[in-house]
N, C-alpha and C. Protein backbone atom coordinates (compact mmCIF):
# COMPACT_ATOMS: atom_id res chain seq x y z
N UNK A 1 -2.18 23.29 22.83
CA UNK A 1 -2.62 24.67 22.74
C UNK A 1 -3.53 24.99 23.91
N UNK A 2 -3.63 26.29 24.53
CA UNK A 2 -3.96 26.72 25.37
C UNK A 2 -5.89 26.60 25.46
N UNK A 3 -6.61 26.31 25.84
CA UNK A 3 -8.01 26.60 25.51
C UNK A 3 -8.26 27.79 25.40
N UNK A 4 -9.13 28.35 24.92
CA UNK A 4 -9.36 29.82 24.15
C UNK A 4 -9.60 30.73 25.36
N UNK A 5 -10.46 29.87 26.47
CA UNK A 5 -10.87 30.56 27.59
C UNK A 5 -9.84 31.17 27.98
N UNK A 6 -8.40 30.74 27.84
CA UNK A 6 -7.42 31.24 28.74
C UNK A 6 -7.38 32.99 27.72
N UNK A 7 -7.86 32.82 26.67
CA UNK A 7 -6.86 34.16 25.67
C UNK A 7 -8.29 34.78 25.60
N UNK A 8 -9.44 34.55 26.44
CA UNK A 8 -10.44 35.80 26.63
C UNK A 8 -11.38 36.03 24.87
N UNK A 9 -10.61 34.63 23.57
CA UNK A 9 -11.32 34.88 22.67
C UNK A 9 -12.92 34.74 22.83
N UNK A 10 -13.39 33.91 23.41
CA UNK A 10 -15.00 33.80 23.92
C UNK A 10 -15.91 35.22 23.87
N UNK A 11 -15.34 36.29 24.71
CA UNK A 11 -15.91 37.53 24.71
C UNK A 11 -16.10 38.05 23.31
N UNK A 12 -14.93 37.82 22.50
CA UNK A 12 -15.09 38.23 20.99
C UNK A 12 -14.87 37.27 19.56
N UNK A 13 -15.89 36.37 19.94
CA UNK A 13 -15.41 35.52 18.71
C UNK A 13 -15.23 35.83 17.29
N UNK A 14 -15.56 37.41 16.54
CA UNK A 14 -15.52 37.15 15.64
C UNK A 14 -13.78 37.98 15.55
N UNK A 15 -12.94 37.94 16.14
CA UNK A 15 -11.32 38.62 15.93
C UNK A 15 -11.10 37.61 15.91
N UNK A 16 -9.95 38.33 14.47
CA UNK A 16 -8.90 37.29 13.73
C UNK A 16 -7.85 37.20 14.88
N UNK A 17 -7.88 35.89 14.93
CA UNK A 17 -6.53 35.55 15.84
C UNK A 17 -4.97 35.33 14.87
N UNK A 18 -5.11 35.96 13.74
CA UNK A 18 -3.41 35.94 13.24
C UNK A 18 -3.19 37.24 14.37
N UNK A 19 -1.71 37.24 14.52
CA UNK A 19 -1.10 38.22 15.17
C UNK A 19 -0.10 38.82 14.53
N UNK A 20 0.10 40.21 14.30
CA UNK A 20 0.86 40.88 13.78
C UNK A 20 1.80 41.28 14.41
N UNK A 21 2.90 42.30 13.87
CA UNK A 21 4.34 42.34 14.34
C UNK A 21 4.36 43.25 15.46
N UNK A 22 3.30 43.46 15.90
CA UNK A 22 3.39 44.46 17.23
C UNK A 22 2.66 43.12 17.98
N UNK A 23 2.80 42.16 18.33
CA UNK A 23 2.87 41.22 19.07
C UNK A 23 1.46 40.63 19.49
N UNK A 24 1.69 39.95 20.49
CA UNK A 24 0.42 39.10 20.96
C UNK A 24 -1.08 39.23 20.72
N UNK A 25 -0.99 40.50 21.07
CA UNK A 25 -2.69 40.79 20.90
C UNK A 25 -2.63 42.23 19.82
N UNK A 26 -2.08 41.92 18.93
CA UNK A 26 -1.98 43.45 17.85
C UNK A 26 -3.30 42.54 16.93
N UNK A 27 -4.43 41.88 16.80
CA UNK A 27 -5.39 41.67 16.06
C UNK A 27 -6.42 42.75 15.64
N UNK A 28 -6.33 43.32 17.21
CA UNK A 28 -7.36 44.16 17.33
C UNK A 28 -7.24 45.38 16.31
N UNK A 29 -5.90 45.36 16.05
CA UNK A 29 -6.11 46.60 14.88
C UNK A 29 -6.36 46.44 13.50
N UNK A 30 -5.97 45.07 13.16
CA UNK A 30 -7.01 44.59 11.69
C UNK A 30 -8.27 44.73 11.74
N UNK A 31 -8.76 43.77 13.07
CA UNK A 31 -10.25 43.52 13.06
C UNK A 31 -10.96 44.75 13.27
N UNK A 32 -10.18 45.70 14.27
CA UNK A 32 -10.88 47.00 13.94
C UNK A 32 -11.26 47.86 13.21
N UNK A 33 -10.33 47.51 12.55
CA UNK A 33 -10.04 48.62 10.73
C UNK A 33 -10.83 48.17 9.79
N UNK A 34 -10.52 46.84 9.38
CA UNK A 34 -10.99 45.91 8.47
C UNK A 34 -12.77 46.06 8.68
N UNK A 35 -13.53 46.25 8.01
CA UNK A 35 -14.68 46.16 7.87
C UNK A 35 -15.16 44.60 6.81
N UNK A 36 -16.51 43.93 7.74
CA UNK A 36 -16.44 42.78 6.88
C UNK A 36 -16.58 42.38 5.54
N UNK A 37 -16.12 41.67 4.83
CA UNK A 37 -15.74 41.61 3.11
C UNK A 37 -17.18 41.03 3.26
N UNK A 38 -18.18 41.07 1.97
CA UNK A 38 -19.45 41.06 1.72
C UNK A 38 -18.64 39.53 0.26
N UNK A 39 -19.51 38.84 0.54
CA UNK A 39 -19.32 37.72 -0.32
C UNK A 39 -19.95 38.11 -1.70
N UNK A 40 -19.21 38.37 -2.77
CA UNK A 40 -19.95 38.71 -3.73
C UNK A 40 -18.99 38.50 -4.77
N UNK A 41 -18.22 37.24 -4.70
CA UNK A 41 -17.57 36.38 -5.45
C UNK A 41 -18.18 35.70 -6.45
N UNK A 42 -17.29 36.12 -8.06
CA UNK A 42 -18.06 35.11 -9.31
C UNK A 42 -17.18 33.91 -9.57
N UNK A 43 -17.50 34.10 -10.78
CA UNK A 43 -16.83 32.54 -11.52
C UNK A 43 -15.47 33.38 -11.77
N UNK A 44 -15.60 34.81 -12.37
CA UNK A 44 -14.49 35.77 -13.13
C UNK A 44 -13.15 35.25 -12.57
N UNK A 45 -12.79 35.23 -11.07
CA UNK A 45 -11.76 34.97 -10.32
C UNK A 45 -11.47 33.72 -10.16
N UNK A 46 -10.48 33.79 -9.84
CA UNK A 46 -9.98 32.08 -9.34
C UNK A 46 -9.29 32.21 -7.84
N UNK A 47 -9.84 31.11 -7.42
CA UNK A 47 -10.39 30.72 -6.47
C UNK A 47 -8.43 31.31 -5.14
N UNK A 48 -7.67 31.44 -6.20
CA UNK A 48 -6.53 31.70 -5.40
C UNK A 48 -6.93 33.25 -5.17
N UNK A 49 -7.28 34.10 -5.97
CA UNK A 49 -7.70 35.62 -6.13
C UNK A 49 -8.25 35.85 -4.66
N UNK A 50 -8.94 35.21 -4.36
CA UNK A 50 -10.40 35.34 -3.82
C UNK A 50 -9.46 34.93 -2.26
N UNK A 51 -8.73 34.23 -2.12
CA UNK A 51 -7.84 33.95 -1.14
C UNK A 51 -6.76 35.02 -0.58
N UNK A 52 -6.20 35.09 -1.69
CA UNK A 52 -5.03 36.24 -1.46
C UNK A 52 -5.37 37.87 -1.40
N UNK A 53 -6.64 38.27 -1.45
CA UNK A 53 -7.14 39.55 -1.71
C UNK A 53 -8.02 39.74 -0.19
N UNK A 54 -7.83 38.36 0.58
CA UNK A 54 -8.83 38.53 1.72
C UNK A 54 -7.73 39.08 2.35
N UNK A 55 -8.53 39.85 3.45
CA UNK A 55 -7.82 40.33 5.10
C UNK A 55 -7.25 39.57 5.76
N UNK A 56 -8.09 38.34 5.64
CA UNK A 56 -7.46 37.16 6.23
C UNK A 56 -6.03 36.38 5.91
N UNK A 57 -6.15 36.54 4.81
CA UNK A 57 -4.26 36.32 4.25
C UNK A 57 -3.29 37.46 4.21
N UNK A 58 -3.82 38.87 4.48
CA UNK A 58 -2.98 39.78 5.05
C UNK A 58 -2.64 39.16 6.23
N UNK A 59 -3.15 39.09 7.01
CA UNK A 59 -2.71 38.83 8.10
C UNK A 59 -2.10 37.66 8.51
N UNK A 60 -2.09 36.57 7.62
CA UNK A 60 -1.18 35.49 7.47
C UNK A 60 -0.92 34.85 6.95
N UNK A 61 -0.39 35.53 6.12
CA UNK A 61 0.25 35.37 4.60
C UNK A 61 0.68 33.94 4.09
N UNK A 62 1.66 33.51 4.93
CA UNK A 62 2.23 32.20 4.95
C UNK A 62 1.89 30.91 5.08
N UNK A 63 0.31 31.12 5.88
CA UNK A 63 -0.32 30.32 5.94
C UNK A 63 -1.05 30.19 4.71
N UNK A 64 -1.65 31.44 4.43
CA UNK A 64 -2.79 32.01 2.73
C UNK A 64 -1.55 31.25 1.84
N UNK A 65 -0.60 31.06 1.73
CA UNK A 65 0.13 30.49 0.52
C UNK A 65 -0.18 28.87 0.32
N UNK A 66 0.28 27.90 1.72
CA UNK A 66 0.06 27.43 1.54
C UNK A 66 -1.57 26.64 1.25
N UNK A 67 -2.63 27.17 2.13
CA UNK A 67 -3.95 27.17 1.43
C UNK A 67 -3.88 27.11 -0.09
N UNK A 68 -3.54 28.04 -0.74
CA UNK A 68 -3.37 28.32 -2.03
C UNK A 68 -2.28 27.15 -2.83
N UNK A 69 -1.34 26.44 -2.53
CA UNK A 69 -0.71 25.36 -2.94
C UNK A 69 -1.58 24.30 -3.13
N UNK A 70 -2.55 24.08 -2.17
CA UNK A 70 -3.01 22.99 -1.63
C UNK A 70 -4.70 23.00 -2.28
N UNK A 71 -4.92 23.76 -3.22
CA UNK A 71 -6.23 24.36 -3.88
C UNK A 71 -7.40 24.26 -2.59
N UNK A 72 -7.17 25.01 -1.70
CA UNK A 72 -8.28 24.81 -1.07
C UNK A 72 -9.17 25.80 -1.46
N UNK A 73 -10.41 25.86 -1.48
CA UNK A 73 -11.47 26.11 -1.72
C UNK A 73 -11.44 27.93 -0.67
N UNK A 74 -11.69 29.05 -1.64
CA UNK A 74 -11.82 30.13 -1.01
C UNK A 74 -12.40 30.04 0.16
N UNK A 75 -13.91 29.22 0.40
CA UNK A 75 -14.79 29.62 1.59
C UNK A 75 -14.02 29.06 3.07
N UNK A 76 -13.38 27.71 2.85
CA UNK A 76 -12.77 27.21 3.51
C UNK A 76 -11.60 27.71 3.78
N UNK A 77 -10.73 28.14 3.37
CA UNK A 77 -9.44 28.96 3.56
C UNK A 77 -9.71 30.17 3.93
N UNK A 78 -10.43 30.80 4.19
CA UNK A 78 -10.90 32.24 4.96
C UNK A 78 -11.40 31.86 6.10
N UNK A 79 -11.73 30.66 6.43
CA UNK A 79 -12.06 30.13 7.51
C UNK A 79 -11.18 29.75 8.38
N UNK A 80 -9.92 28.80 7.66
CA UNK A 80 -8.81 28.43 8.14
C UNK A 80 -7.97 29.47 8.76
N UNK A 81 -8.09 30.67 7.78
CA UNK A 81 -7.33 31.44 8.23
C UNK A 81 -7.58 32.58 9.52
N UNK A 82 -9.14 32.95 9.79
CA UNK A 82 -9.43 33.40 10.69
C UNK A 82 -8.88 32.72 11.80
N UNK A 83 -9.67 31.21 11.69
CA UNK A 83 -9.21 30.79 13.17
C UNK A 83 -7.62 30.25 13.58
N UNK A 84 -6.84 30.31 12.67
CA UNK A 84 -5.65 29.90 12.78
C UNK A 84 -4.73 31.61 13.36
N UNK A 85 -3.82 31.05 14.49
CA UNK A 85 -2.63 32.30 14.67
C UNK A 85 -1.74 31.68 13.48
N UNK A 86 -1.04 32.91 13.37
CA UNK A 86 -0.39 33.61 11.92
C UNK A 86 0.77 32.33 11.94
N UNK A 87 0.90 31.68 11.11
CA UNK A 87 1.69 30.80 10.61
C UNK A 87 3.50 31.18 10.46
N UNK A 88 4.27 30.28 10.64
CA UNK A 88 5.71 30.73 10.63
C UNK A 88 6.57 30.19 9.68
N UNK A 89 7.59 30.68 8.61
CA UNK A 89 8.34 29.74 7.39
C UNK A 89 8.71 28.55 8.47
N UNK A 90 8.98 27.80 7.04
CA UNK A 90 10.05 27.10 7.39
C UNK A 90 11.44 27.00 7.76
N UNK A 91 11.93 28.72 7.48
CA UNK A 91 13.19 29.22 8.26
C UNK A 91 12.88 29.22 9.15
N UNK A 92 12.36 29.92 9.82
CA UNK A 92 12.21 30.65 10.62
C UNK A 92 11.64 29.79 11.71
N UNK A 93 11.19 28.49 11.40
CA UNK A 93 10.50 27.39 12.81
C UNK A 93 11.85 26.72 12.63
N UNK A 94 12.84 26.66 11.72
CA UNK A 94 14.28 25.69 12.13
C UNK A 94 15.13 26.38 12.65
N UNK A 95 15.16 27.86 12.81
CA UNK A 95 15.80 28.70 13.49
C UNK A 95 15.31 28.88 15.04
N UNK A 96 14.73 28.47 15.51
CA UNK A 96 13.70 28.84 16.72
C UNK A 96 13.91 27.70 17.21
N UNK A 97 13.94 26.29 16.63
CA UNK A 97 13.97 25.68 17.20
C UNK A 97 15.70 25.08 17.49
N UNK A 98 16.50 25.60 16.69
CA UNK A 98 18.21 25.71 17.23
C UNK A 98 18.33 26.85 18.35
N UNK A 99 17.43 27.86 18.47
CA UNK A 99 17.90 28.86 18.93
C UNK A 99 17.55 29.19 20.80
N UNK A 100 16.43 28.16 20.70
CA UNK A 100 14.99 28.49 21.54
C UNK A 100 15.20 27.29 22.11
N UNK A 101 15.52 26.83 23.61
CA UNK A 101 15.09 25.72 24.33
C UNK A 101 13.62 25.45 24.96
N UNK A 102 13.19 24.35 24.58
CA UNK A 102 11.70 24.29 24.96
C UNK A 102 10.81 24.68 23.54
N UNK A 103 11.46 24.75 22.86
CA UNK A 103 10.66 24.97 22.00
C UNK A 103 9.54 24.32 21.33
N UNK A 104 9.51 22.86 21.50
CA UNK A 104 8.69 21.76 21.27
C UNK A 104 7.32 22.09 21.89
N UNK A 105 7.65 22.85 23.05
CA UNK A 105 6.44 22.80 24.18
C UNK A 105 5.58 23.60 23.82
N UNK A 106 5.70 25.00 23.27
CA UNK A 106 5.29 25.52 23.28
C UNK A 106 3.73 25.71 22.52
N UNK A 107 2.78 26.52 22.45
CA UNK A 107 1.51 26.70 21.36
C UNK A 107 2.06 27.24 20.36
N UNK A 108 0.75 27.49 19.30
CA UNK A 108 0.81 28.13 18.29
C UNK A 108 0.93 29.71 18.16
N UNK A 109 0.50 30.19 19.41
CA UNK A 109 0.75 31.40 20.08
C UNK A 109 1.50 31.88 20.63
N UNK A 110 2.63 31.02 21.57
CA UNK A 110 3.09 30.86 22.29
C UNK A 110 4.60 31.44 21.27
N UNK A 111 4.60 30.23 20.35
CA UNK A 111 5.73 30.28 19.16
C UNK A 111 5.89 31.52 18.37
N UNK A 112 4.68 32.28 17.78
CA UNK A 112 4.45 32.97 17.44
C UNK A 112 5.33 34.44 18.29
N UNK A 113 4.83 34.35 19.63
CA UNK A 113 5.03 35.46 20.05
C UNK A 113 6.40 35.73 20.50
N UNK A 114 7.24 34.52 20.67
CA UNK A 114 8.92 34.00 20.74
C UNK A 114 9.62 34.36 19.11
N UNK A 115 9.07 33.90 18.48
CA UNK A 115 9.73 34.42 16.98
C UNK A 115 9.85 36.06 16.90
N UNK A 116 8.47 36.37 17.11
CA UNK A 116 8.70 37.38 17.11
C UNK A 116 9.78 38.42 18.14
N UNK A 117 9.20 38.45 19.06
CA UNK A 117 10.18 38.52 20.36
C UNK A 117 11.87 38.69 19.56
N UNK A 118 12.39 37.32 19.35
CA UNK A 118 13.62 37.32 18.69
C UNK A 118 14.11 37.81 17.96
N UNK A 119 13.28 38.19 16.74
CA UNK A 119 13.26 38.34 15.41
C UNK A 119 13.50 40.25 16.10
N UNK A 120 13.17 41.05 16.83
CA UNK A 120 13.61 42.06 17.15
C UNK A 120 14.50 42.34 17.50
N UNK A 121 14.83 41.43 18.88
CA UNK A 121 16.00 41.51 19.37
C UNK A 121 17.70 41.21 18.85
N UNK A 122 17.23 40.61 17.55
CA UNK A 122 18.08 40.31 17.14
C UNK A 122 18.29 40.46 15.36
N UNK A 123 17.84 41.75 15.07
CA UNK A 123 17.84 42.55 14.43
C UNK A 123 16.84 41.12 12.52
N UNK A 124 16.00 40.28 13.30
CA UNK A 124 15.34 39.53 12.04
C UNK A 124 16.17 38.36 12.46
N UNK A 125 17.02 37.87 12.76
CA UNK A 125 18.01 36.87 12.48
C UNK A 125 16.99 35.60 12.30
N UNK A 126 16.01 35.40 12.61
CA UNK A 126 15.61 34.58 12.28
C UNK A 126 14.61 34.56 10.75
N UNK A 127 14.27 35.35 10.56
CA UNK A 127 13.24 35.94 9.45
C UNK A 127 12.17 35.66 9.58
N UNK A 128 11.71 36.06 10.60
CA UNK A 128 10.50 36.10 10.81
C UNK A 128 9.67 37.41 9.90
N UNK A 129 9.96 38.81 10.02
CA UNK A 129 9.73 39.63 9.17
C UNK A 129 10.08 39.68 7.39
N UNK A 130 11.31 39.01 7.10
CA UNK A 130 11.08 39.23 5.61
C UNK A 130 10.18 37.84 5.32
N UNK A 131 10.39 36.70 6.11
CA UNK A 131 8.82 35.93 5.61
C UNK A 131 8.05 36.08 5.46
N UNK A 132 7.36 37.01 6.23
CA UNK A 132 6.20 37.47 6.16
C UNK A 132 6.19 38.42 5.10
N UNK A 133 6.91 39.63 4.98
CA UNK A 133 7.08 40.51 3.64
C UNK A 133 7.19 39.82 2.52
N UNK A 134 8.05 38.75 2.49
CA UNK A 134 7.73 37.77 1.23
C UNK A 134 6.90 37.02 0.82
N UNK A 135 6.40 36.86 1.62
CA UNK A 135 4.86 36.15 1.55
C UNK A 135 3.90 36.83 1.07
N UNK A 136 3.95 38.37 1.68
CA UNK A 136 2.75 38.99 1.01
C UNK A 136 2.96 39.41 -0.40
N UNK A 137 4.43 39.29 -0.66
CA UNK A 137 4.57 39.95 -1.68
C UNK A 137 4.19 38.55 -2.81
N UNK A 138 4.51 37.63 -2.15
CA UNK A 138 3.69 36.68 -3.67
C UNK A 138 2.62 36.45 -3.44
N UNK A 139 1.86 36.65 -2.22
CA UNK A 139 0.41 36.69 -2.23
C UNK A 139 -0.38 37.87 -3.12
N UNK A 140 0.50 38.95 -3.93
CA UNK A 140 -0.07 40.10 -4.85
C UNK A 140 0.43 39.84 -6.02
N UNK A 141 0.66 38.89 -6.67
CA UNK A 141 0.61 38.33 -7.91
C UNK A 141 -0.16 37.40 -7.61
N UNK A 142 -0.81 36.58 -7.12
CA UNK A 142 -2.31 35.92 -7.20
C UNK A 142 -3.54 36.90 -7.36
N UNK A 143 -3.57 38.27 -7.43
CA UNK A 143 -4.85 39.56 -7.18
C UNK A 143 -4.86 39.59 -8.91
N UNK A 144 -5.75 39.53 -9.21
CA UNK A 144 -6.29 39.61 -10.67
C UNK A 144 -6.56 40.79 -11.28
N UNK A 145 -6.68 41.17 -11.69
CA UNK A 145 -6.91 42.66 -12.65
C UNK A 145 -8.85 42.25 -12.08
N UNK A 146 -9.34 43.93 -11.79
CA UNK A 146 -10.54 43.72 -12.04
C UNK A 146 -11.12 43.67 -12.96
N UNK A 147 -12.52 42.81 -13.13
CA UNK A 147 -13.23 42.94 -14.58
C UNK A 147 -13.73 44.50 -14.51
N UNK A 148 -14.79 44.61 -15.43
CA UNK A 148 -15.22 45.22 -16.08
C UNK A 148 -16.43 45.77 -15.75
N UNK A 149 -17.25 44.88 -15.16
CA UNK A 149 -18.15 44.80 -13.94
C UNK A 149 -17.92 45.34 -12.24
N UNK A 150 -16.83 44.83 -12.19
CA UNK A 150 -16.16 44.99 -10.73
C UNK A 150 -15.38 46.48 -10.82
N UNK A 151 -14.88 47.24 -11.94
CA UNK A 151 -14.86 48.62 -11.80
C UNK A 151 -15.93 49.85 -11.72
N UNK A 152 -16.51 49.51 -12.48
CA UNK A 152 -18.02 49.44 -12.96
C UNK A 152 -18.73 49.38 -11.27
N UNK A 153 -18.73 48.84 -10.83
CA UNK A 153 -19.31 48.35 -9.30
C UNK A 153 -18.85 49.39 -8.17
N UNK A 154 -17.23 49.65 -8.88
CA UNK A 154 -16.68 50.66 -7.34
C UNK A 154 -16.54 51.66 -8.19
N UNK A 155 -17.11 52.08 -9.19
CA UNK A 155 -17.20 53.45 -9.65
C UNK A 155 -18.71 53.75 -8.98
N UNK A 156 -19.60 53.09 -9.15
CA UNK A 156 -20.60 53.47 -8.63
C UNK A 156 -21.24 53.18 -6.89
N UNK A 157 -20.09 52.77 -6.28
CA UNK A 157 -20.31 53.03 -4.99
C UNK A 157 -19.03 54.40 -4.73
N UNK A 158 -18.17 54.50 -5.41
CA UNK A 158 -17.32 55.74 -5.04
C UNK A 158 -18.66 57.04 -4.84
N UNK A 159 -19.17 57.08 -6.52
CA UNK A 159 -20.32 58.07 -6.18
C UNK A 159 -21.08 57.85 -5.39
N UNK A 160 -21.50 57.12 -4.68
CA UNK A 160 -22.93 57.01 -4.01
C UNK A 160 -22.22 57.49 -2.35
N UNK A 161 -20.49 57.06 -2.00
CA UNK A 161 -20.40 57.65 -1.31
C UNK A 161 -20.13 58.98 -0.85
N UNK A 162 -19.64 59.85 -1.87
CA UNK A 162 -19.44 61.09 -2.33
C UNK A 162 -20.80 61.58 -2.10
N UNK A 163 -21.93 61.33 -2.71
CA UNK A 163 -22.84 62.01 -2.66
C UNK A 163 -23.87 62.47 -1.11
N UNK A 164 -23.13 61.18 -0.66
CA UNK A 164 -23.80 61.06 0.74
C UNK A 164 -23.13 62.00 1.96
N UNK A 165 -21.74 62.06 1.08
CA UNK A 165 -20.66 62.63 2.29
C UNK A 165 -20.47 64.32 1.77
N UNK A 166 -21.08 64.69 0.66
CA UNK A 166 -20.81 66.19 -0.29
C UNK A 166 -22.28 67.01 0.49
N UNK A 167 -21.80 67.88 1.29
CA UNK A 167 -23.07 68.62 2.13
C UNK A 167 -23.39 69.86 0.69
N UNK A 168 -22.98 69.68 -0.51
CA UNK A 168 -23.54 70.33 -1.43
C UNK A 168 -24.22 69.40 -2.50
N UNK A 169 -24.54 68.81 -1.96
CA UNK A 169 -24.96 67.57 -3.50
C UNK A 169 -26.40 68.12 -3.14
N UNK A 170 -27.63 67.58 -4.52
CA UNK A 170 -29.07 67.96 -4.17
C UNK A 170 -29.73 66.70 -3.18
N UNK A 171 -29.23 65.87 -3.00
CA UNK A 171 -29.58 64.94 -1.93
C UNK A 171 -29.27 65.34 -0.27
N UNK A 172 -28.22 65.56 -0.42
CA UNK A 172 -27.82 66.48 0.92
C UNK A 172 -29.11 67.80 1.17
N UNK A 173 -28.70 68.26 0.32
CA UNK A 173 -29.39 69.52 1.07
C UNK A 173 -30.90 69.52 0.66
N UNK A 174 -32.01 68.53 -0.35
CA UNK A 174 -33.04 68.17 0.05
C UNK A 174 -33.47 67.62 1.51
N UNK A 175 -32.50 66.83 1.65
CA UNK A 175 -32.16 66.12 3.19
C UNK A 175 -32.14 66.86 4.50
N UNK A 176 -31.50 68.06 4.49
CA UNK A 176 -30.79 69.05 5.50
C UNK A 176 -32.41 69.76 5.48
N UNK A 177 -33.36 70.07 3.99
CA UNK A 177 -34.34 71.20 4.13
C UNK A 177 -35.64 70.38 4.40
N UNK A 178 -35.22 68.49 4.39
CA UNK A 178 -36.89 68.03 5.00
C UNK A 178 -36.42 68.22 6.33
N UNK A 179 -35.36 68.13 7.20
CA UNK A 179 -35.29 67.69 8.43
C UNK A 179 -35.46 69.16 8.87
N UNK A 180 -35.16 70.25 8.80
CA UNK A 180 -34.85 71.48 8.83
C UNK A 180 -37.12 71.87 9.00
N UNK A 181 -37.92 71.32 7.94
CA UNK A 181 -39.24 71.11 8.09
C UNK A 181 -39.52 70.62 9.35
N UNK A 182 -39.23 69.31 9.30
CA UNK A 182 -39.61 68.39 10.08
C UNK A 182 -39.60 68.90 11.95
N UNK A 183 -38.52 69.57 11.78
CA UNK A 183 -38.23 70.26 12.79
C UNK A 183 -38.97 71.79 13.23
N UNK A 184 -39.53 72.17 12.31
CA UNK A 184 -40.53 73.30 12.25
C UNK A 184 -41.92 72.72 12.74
N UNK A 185 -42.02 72.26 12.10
CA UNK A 185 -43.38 70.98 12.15
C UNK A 185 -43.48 70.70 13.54
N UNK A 186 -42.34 70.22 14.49
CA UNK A 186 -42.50 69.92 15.75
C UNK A 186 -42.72 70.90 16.50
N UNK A 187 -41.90 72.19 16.43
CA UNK A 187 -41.97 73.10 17.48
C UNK A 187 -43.46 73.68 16.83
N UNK A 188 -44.36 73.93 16.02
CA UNK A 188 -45.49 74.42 15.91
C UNK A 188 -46.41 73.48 16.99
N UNK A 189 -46.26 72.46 16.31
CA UNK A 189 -47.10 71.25 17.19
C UNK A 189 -47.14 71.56 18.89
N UNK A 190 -45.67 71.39 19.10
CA UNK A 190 -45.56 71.91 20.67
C UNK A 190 -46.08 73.12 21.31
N UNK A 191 -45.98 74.71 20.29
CA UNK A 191 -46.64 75.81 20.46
C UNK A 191 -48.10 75.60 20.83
N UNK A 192 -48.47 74.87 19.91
CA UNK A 192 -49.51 74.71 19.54
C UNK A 192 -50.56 73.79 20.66
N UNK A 193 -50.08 72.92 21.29
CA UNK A 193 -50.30 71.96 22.61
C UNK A 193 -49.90 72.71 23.70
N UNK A 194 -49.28 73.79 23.89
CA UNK A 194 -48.78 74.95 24.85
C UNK A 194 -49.89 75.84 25.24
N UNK A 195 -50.24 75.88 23.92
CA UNK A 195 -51.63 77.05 23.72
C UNK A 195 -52.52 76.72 24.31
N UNK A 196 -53.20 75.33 23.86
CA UNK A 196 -54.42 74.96 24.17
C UNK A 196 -54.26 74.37 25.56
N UNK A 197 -53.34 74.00 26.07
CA UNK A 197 -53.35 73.87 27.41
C UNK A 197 -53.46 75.07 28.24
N UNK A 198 -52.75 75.80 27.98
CA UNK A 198 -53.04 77.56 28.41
C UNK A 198 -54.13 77.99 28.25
N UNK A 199 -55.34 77.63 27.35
CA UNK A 199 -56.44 78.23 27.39
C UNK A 199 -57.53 77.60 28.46
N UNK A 200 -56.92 76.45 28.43
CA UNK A 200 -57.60 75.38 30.01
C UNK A 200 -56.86 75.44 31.37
């Protein structure tokens, strides 16, 4: 595998290096979107939940499965999966490698971006895309029903963001009439330091 220096990850270590179906460097639009998951994991879930519900197994699904075969431990498999590029079936690496000369040689990136590559040009023939669609799709029967608590939790951040974002709520517009002060307050002050310099 290539040293990282060569793929410029250094400048940004915290992007997920899975790569999505718009190719080599399509990370940037998870990691951009994706805002970071706040650890606030109980006992309620199991430990596959907590795997398959991350960003991180969106983005590479195939890999998040097997993690999940292999009971690895949520903290560690969100780890694995950040720093790992996006994993390929087992079709789809025996197809690549009948199809693809040199294929041995190549990185994990390298492979990645050849599957894919193919997998267009040649309308999937390798399956690179329904692997991945299949993958995610049994990665959403591991997602648990939320408790009771955890609705409870995003009912009351739904409101808190509503309230913040509703320019009619009484928080808003207490808000709008201190700053709206605050701003009175200054230009007197300034009048007021205008004056007395004017009288000297």
């Amino acid at each position: 595998m290539k040293p990282d220096l060569y793929a410029f990850s250094h400048l940004r270590p915290d992007t997920n290096r899975a790569r999505g179906y718009t190719g080599r460097y399509a990370s940037w639009y998870s990691s951009g979107v994706s805002e970071p998951q706040e650890d606030n994991t109980t006992d309620t879930h199991s430990n596959a939940h907590w795997i398959a519900s991350s960003q991180e197994a969106k983005n590479n699904p195939v890999y998040a499965l097997r993690l999940i075969d292999n009971h690895t431990p949520y903290q560690s498999a969100i780890v694995k999966l950040r720093e790992s590029y996006r994993y390929l079936s087992r079709y789809t690496t025996r197809k690549m490698e009948a199809v693809c000369s040199g294929w041995e040689l190549l990185d994990d990136e390298d492979k990645n971006q050849e599957a894919f590559n193919y997998s267009l040009r040649t309308n999937d023939a390798n399956g690179y895309q329904a692997s991945l669609r299949a993958a995610s799709e049994k990665l959403e029967k591991y997602i648990e029903p939320m408790t009771e608590d955890e609705i409870q939790a995003l009912i009351q951040r739904t409101g808190d963001f509503m309230r913040r974002n509703n320019p009619h709520s009484p928080e808003s517009i207490a808000e709008r009439q201190r700053q709206e002060e605050e701003e009175k307050r200054k230009v007197e002050e300034e009048r007021e330091r205008q004056r007395q310099a004017f009288r000297w």
